[in-house]
PDB file of N, CA and C in Angstrom:
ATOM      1  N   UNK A   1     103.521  89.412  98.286  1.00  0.00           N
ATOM      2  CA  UNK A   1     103.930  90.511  99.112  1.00  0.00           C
ATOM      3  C   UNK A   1     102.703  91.330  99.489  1.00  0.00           C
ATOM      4  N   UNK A   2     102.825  91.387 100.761  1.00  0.00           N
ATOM      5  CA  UNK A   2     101.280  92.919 101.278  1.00  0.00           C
ATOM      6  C   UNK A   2     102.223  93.996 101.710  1.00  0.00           C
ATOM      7  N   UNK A   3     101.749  94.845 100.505  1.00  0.00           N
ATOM      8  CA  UNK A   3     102.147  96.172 100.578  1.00  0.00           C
ATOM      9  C   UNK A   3     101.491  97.108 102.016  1.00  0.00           C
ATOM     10  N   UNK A   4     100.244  96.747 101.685  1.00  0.00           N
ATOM     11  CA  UNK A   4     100.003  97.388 103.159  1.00  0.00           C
ATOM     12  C   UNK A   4      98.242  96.306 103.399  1.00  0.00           C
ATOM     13  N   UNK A   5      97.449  97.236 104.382  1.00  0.00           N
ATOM     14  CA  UNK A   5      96.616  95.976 105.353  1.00  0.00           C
ATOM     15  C   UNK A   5      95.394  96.207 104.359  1.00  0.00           C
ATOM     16  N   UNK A   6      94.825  96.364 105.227  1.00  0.00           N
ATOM     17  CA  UNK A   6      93.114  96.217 105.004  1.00  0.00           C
ATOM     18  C   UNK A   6      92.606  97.403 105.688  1.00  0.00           C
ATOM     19  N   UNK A   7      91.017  97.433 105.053  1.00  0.00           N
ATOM     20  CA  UNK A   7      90.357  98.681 105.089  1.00  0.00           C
ATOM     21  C   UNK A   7      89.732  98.271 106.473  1.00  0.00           C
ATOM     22  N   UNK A   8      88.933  97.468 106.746  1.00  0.00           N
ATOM     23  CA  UNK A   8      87.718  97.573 107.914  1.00  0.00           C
ATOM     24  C   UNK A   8      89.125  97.414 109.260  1.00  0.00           C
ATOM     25  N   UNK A   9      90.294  97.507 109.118  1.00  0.00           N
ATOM     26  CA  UNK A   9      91.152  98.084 110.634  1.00  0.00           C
ATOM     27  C   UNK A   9      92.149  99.012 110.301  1.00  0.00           C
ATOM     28  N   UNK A  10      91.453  99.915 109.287  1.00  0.00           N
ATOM     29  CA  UNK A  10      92.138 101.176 108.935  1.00  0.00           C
ATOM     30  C   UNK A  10      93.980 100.929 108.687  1.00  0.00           C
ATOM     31  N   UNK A  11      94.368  99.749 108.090  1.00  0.00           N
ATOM     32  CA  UNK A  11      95.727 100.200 107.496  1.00  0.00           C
ATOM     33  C   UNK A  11      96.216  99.658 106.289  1.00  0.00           C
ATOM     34  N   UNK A  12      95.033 100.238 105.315  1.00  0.00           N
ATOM     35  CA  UNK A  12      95.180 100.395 103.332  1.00  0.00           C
ATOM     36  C   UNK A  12      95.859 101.529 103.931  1.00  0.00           C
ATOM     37  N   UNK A  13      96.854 101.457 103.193  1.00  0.00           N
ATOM     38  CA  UNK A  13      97.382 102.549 102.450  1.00  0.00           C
ATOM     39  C   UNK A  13      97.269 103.913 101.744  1.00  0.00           C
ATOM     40  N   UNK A  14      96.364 104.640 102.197  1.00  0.00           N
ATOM     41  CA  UNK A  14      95.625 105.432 101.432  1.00  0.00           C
ATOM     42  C   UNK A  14      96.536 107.170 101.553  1.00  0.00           C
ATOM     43  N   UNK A  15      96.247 107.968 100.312  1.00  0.00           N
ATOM     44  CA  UNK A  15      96.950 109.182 100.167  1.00  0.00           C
ATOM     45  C   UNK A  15      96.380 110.298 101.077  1.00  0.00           C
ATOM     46  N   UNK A  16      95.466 110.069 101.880  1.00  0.00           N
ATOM     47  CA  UNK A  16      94.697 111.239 102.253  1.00  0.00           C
ATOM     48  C   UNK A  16      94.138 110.058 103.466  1.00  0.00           C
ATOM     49  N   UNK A  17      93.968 110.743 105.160  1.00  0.00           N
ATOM     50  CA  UNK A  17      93.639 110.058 106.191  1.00  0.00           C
ATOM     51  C   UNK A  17      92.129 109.599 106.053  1.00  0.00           C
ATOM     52  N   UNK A  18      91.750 108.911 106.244  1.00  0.00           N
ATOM     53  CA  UNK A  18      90.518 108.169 106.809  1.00  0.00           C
ATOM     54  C   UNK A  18      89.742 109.187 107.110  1.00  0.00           C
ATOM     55  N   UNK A  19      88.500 109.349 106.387  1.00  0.00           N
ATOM     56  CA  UNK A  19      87.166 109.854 106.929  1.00  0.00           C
ATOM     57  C   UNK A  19      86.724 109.708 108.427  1.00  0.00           C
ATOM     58  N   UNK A  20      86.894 108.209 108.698  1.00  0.00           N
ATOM     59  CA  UNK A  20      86.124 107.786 109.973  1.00  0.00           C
ATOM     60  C   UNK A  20      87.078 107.358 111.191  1.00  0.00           C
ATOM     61  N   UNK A  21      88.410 107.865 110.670  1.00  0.00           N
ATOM     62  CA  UNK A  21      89.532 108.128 111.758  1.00  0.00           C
ATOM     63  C   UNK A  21      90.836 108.939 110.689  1.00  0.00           C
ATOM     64  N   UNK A  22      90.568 109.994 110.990  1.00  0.00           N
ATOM     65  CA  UNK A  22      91.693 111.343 110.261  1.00  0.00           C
ATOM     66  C   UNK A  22      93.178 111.021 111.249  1.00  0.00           C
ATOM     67  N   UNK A  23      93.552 110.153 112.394  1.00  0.00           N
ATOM     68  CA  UNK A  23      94.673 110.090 112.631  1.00  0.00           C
ATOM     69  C   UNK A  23      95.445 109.471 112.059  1.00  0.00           C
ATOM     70  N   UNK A  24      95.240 108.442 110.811  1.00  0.00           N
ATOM     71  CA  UNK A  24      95.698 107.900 110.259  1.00  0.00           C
ATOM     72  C   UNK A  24      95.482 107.492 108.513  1.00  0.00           C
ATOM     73  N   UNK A  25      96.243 107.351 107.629  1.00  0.00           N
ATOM     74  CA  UNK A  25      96.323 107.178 106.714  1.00  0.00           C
ATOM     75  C   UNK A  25      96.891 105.420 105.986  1.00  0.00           C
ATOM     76  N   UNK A  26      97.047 104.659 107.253  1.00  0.00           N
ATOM     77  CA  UNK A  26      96.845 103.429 106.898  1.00  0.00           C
ATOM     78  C   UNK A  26      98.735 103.058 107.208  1.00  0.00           C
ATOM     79  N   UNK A  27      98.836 101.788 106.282  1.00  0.00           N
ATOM     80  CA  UNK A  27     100.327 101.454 106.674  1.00  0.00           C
ATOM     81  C   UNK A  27     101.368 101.193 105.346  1.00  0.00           C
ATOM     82  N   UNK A  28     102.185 101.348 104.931  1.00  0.00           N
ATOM     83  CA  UNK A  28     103.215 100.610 104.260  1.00  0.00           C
ATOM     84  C   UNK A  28     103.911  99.468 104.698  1.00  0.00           C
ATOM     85  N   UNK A  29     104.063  98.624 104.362  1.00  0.00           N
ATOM     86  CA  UNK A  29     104.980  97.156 104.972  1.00  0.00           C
ATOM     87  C   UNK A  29     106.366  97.641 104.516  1.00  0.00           C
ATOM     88  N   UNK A  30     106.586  98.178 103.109  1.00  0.00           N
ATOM     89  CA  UNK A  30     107.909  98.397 102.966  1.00  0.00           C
ATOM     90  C   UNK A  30     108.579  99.982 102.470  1.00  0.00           C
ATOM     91  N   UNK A  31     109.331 100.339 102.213  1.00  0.00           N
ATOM     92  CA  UNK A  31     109.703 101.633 101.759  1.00  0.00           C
ATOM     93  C   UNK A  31     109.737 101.572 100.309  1.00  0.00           C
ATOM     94  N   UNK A  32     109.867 102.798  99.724  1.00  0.00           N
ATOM     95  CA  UNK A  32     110.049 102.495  97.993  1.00  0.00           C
ATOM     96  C   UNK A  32     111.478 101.932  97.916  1.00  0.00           C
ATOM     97  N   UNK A  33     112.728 102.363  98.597  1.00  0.00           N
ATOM     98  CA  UNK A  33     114.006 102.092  98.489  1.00  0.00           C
ATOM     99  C   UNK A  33     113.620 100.288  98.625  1.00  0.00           C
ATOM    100  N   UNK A  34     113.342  99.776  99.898  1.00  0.00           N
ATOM    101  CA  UNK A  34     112.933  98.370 100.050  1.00  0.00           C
ATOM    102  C   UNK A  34     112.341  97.426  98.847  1.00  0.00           C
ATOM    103  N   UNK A  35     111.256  98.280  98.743  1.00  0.00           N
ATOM    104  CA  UNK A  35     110.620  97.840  97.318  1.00  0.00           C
ATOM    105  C   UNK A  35     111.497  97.921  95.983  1.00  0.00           C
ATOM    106  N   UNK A  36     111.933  98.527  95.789  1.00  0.00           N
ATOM    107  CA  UNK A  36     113.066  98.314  94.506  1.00  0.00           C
ATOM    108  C   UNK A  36     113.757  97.370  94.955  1.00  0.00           C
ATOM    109  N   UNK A  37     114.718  97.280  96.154  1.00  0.00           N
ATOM    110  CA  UNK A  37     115.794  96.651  96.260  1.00  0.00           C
ATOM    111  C   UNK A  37     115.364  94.690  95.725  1.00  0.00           C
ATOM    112  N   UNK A  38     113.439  94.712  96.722  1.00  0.00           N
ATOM    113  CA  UNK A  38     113.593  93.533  96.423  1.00  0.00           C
ATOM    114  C   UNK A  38     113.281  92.766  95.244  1.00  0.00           C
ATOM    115  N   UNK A  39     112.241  93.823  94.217  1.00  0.00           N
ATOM    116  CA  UNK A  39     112.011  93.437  92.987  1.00  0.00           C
ATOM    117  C   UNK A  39     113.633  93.600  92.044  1.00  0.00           C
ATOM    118  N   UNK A  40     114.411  93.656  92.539  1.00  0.00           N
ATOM    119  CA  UNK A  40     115.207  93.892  91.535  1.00  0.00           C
ATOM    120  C   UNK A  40     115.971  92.621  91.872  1.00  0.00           C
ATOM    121  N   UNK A  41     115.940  92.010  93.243  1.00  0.00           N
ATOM    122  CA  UNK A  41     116.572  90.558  93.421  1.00  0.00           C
ATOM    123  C   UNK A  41     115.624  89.808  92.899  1.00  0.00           C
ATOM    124  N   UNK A  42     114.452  89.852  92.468  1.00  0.00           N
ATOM    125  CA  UNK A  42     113.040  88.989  92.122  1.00  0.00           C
ATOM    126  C   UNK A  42     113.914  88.509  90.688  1.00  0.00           C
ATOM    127  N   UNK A  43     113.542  90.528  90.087  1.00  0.00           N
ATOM    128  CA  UNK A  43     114.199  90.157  88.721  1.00  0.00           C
ATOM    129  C   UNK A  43     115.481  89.505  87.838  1.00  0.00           C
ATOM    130  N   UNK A  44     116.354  89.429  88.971  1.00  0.00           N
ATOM    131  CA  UNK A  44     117.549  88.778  88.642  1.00  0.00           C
ATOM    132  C   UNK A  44     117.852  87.267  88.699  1.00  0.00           C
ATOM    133  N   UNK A  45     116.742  86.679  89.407  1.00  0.00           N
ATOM    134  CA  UNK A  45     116.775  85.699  89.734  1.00  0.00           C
ATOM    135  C   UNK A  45     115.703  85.133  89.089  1.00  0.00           C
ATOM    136  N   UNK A  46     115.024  85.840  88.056  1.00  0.00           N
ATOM    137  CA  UNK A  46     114.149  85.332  86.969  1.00  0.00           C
ATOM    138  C   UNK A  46     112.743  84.568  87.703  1.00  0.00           C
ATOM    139  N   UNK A  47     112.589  85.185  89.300  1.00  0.00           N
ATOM    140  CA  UNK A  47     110.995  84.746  89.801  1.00  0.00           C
ATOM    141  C   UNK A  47     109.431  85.529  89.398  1.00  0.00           C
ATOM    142  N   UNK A  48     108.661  85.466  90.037  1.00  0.00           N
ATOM    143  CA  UNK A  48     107.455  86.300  90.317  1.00  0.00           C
ATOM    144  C   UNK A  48     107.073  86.731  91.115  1.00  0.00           C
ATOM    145  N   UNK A  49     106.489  87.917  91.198  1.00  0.00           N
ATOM    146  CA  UNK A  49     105.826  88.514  92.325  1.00  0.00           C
ATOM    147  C   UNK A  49     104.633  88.982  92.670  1.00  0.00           C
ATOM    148  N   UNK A  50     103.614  88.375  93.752  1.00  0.00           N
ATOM    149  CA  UNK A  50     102.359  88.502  93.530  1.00  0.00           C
ATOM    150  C   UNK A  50     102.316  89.413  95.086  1.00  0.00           C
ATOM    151  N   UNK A  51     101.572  90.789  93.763  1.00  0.00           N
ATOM    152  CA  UNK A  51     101.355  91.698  95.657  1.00  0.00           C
ATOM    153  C   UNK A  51     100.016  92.089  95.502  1.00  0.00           C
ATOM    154  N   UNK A  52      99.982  92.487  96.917  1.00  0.00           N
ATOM    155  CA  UNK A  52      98.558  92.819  97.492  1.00  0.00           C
ATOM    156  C   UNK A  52      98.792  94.179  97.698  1.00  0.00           C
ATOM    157  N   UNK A  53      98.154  94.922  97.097  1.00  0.00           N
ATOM    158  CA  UNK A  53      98.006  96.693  97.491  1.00  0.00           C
ATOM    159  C   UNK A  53      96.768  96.939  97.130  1.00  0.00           C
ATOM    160  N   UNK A  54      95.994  97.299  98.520  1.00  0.00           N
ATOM    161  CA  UNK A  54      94.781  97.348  98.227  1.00  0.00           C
ATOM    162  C   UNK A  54      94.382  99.501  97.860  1.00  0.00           C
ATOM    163  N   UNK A  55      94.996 100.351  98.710  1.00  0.00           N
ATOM    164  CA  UNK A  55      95.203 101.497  99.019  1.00  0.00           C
ATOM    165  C   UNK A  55      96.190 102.631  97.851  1.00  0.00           C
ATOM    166  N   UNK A  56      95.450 103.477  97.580  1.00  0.00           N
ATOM    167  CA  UNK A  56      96.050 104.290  97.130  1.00  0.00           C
ATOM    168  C   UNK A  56      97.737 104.471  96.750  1.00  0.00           C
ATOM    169  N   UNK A  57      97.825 104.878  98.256  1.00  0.00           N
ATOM    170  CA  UNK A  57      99.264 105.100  98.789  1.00  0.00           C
ATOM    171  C   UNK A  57     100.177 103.641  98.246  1.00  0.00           C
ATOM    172  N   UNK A  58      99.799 102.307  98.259  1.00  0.00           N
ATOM    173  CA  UNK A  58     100.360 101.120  98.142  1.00  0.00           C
ATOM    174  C   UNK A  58     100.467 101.062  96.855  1.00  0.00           C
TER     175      UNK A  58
END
């Protein structure tokens, strides 16, 4: 799972906007509600989950 992007096109995830562009603070792929909903089908179904959060915020 990618929680959110990458740094060198500004959308990590980060808690506080970008130094070298303050219009933005990066991206989320999913919501926290989303994110529970789907680790909790992960967990029921006895899989794994390998995520990418590179950013603060993620």
């Amino acid at each position: 799972m990618f929680l959110d992007g990458t740094q060198p096109i500004h959308t990590t995830a980060l808690r506080k906007p970008y130094t070298d562009k303050p219009d933005t603070d990066g991206i989320l792929n999913y919501s926290q509600r989303e994110l529970k909903d789907i680790l909790r089908l992960v967990d029921e179904n006895n899989l794994q989950v390998t995520m990418h959060a590179i950013g603060d915020r993620a």
